[in-house]
C-alpha atoms as a PDB file:
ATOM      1  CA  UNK A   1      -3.979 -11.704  22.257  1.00  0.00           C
ATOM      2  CA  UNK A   2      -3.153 -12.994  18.588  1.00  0.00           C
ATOM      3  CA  UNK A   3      -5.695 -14.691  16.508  1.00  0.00           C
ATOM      4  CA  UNK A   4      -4.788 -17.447  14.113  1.00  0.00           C
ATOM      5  CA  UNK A   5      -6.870 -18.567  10.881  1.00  0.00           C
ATOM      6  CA  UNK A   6      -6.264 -21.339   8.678  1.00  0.00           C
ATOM      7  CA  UNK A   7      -4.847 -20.664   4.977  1.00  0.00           C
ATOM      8  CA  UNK A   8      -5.852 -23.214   1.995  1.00  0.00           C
ATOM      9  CA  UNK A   9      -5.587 -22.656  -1.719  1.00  0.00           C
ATOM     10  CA  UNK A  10      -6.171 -24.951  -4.304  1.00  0.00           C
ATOM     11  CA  UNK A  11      -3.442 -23.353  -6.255  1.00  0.00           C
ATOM     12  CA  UNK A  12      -1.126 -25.602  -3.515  1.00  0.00           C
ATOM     13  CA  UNK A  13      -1.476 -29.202  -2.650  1.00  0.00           C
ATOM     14  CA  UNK A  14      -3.479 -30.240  -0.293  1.00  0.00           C
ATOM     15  CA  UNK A  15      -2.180 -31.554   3.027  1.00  0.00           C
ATOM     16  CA  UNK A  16      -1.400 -35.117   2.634  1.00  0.00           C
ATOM     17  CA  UNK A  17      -1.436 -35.313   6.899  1.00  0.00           C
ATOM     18  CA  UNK A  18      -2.475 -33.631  10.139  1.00  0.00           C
ATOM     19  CA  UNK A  19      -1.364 -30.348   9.311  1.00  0.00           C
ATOM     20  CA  UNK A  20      -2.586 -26.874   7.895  1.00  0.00           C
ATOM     21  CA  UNK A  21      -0.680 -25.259   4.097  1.00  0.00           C
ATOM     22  CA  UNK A  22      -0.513 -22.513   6.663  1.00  0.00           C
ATOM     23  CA  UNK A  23      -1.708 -20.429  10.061  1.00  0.00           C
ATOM     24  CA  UNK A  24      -1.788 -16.884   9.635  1.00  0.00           C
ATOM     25  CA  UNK A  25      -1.626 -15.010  12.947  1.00  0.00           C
ATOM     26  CA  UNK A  26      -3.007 -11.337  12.772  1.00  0.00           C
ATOM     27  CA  UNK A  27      -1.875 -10.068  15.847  1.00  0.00           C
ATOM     28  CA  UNK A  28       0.716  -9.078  17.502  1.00  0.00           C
ATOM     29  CA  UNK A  29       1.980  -8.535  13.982  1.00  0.00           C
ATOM     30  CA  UNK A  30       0.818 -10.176  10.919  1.00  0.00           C
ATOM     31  CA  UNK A  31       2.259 -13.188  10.603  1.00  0.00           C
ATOM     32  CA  UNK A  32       2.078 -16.848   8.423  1.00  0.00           C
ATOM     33  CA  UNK A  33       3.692 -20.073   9.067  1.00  0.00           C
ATOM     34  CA  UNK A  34       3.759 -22.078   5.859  1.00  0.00           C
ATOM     35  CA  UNK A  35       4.036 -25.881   6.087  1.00  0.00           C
ATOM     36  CA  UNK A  36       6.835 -27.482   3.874  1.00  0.00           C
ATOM     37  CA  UNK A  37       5.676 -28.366   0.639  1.00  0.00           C
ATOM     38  CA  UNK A  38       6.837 -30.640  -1.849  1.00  0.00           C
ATOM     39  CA  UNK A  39       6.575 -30.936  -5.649  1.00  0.00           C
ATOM     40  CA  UNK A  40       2.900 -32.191  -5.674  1.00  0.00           C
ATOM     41  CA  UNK A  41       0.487 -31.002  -8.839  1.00  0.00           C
ATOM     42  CA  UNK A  42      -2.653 -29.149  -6.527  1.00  0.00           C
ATOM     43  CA  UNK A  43      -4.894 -30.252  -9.551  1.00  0.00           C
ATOM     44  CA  UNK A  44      -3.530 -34.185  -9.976  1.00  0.00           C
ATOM     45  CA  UNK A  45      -2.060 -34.234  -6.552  1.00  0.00           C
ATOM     46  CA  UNK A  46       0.322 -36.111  -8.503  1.00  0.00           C
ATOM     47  CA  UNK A  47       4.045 -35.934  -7.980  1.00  0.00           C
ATOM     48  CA  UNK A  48       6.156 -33.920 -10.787  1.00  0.00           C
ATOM     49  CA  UNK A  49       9.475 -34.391 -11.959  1.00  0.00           C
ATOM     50  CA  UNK A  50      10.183 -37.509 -10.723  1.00  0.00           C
ATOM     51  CA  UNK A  51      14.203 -37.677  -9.797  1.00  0.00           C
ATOM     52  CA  UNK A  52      14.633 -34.297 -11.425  1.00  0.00           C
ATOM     53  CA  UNK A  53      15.440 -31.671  -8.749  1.00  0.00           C
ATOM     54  CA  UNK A  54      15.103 -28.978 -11.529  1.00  0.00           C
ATOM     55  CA  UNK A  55      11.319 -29.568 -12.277  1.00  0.00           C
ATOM     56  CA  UNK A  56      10.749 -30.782  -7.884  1.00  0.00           C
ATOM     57  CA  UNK A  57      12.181 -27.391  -7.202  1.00  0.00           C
ATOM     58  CA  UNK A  58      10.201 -25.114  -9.432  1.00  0.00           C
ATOM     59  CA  UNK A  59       6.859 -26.974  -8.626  1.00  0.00           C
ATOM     60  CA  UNK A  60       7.621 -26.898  -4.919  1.00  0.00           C
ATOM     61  CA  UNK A  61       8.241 -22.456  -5.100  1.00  0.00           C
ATOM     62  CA  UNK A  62       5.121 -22.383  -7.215  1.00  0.00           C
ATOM     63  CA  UNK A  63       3.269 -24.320  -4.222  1.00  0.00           C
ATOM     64  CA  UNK A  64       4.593 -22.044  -1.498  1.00  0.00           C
ATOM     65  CA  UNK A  65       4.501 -18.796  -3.370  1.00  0.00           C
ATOM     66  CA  UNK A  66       0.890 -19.529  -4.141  1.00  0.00           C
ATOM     67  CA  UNK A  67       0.427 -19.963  -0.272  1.00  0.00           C
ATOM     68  CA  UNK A  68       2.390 -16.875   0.085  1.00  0.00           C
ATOM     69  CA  UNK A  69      -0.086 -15.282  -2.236  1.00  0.00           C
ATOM     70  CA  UNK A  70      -3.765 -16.838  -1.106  1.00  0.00           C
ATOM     71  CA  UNK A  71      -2.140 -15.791   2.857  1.00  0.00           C
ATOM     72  CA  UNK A  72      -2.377 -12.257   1.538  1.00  0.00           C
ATOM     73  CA  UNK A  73       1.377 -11.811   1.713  1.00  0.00           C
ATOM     74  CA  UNK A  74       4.144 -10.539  -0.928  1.00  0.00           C
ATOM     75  CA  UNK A  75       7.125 -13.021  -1.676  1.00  0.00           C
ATOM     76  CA  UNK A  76       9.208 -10.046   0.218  1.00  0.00           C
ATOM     77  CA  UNK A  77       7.714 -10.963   3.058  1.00  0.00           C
ATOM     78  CA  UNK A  78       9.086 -14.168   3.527  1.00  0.00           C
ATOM     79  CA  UNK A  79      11.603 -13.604   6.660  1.00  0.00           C
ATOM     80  CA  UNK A  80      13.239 -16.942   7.234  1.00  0.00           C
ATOM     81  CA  UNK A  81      12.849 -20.292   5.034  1.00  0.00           C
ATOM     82  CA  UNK A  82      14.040 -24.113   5.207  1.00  0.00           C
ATOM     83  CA  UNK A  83      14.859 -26.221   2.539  1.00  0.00           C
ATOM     84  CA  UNK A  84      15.049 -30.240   3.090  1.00  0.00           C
ATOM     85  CA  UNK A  85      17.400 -32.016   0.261  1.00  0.00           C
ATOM     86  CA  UNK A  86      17.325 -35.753  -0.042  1.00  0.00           C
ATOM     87  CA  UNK A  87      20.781 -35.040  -1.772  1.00  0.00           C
ATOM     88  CA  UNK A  88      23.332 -32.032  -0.788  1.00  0.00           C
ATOM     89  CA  UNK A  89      24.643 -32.617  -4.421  1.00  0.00           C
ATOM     90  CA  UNK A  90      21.327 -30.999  -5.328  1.00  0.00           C
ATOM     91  CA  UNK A  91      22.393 -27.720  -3.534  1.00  0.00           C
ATOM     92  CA  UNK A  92      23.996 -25.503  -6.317  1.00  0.00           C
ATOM     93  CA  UNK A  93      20.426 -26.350  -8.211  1.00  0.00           C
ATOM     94  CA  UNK A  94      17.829 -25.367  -6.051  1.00  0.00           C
ATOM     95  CA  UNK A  95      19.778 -22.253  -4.814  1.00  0.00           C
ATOM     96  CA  UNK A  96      19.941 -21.488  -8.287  1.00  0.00           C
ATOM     97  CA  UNK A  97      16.087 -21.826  -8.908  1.00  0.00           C
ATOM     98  CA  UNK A  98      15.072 -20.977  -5.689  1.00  0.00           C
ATOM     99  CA  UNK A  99      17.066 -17.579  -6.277  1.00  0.00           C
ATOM    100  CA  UNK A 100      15.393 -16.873  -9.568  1.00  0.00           C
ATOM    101  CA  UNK A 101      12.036 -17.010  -7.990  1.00  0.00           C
ATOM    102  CA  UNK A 102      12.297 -14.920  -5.472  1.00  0.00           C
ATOM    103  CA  UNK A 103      13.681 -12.549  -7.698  1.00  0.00           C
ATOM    104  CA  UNK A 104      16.562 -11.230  -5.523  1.00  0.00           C
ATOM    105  CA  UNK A 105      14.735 -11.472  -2.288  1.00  0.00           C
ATOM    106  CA  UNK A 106      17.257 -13.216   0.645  1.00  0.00           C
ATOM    107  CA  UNK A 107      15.235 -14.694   3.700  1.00  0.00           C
ATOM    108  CA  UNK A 108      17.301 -15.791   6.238  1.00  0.00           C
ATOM    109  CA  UNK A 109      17.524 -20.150   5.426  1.00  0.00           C
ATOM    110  CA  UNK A 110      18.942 -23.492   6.460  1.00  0.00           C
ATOM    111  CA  UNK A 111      19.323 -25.859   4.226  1.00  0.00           C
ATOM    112  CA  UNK A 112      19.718 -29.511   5.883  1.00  0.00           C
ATOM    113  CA  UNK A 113      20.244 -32.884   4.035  1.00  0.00           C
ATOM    114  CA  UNK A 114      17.876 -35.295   4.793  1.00  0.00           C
ATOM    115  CA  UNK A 115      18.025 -39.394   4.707  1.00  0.00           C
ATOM    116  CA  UNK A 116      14.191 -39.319   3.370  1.00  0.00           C
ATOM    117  CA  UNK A 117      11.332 -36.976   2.563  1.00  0.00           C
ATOM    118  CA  UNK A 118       7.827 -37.473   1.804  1.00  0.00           C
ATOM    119  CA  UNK A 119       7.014 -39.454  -1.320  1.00  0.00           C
ATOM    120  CA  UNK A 120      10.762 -39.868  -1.632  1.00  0.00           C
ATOM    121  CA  UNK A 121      10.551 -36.437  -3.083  1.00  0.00           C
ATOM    122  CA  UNK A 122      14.240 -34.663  -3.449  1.00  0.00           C
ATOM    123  CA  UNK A 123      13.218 -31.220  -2.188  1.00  0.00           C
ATOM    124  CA  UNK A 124      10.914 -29.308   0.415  1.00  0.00           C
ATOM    125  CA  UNK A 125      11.053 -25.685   0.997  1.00  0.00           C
ATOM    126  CA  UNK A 126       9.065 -24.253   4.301  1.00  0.00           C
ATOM    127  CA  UNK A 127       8.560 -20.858   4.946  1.00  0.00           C
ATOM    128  CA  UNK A 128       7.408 -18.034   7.841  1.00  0.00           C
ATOM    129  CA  UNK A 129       6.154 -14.473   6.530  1.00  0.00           C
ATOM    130  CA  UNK A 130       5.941 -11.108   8.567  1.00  0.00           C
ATOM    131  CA  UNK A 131       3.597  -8.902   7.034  1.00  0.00           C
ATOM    132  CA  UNK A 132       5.634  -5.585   5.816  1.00  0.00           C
ATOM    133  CA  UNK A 133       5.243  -2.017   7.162  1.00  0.00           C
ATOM    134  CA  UNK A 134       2.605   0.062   5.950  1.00  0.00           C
END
């Protein structure tokens, strides 16, 4: 029987809804399911870069690594990710960031164009993470 606990950081936004930052599920295997997050300061709660993809993008991978990080996971063990753009134009641009910051690490993806995302934000970036062999 898996268990499932609740992950929050304040190093992340807040949920702005009726939803978790994450559920980590220890067994069968380890296992967290973080909710898509957008480019929200955790301090302000306060969007940043408003209409600049660049700054959205880097704000919204320092959200969800920091969930990565506070579900006690590495970024290498993010398996499979989804990222939401209000624009496909945006594409070449987030791939490029998103790349940098996971440092050469390749998840499986999607990456859907979307007619409208919270706060009229340009990007969100979900993500699921399976705990690594011992």
């Amino acid at each position: 029987m898996s268990t499932s606990r609740v992950i929050s950081t304040p190093n992340a936004p807040a949920a702005i809804g009726p939803y978790s930052q994450a559920i980590h599920v220890a067994a069968p295997g380890a296992m967290t399911f973080i909710s898509g997050q957008i480019p929200l300061d955790p301090t302000t709660g306060q969007l940043v870069g408003e209409g600049d993809v660049s700054a959205q993008t880097r704000q919204v991978m320092k959200n969800l690594l920091s969930i990565v990080a506070a579900s006690g996971h590495q970024p290498s063990d993010i398996v499979r990710c989804t990222i939401f753009l209000k624009d496909l134009n945006d594409f070449a641009t987030v791939n490029f960031i998103y790349s940098e910051l996971l440092a050469g690490h390749h998840p499986s993806r999607a990456t859907v164009e979307v007619a409208r995302l919270p706060r009229d934000v340009r990007v969100e970036i979900d993500a699921i993470c399976v705990a690594s062999a011992p």
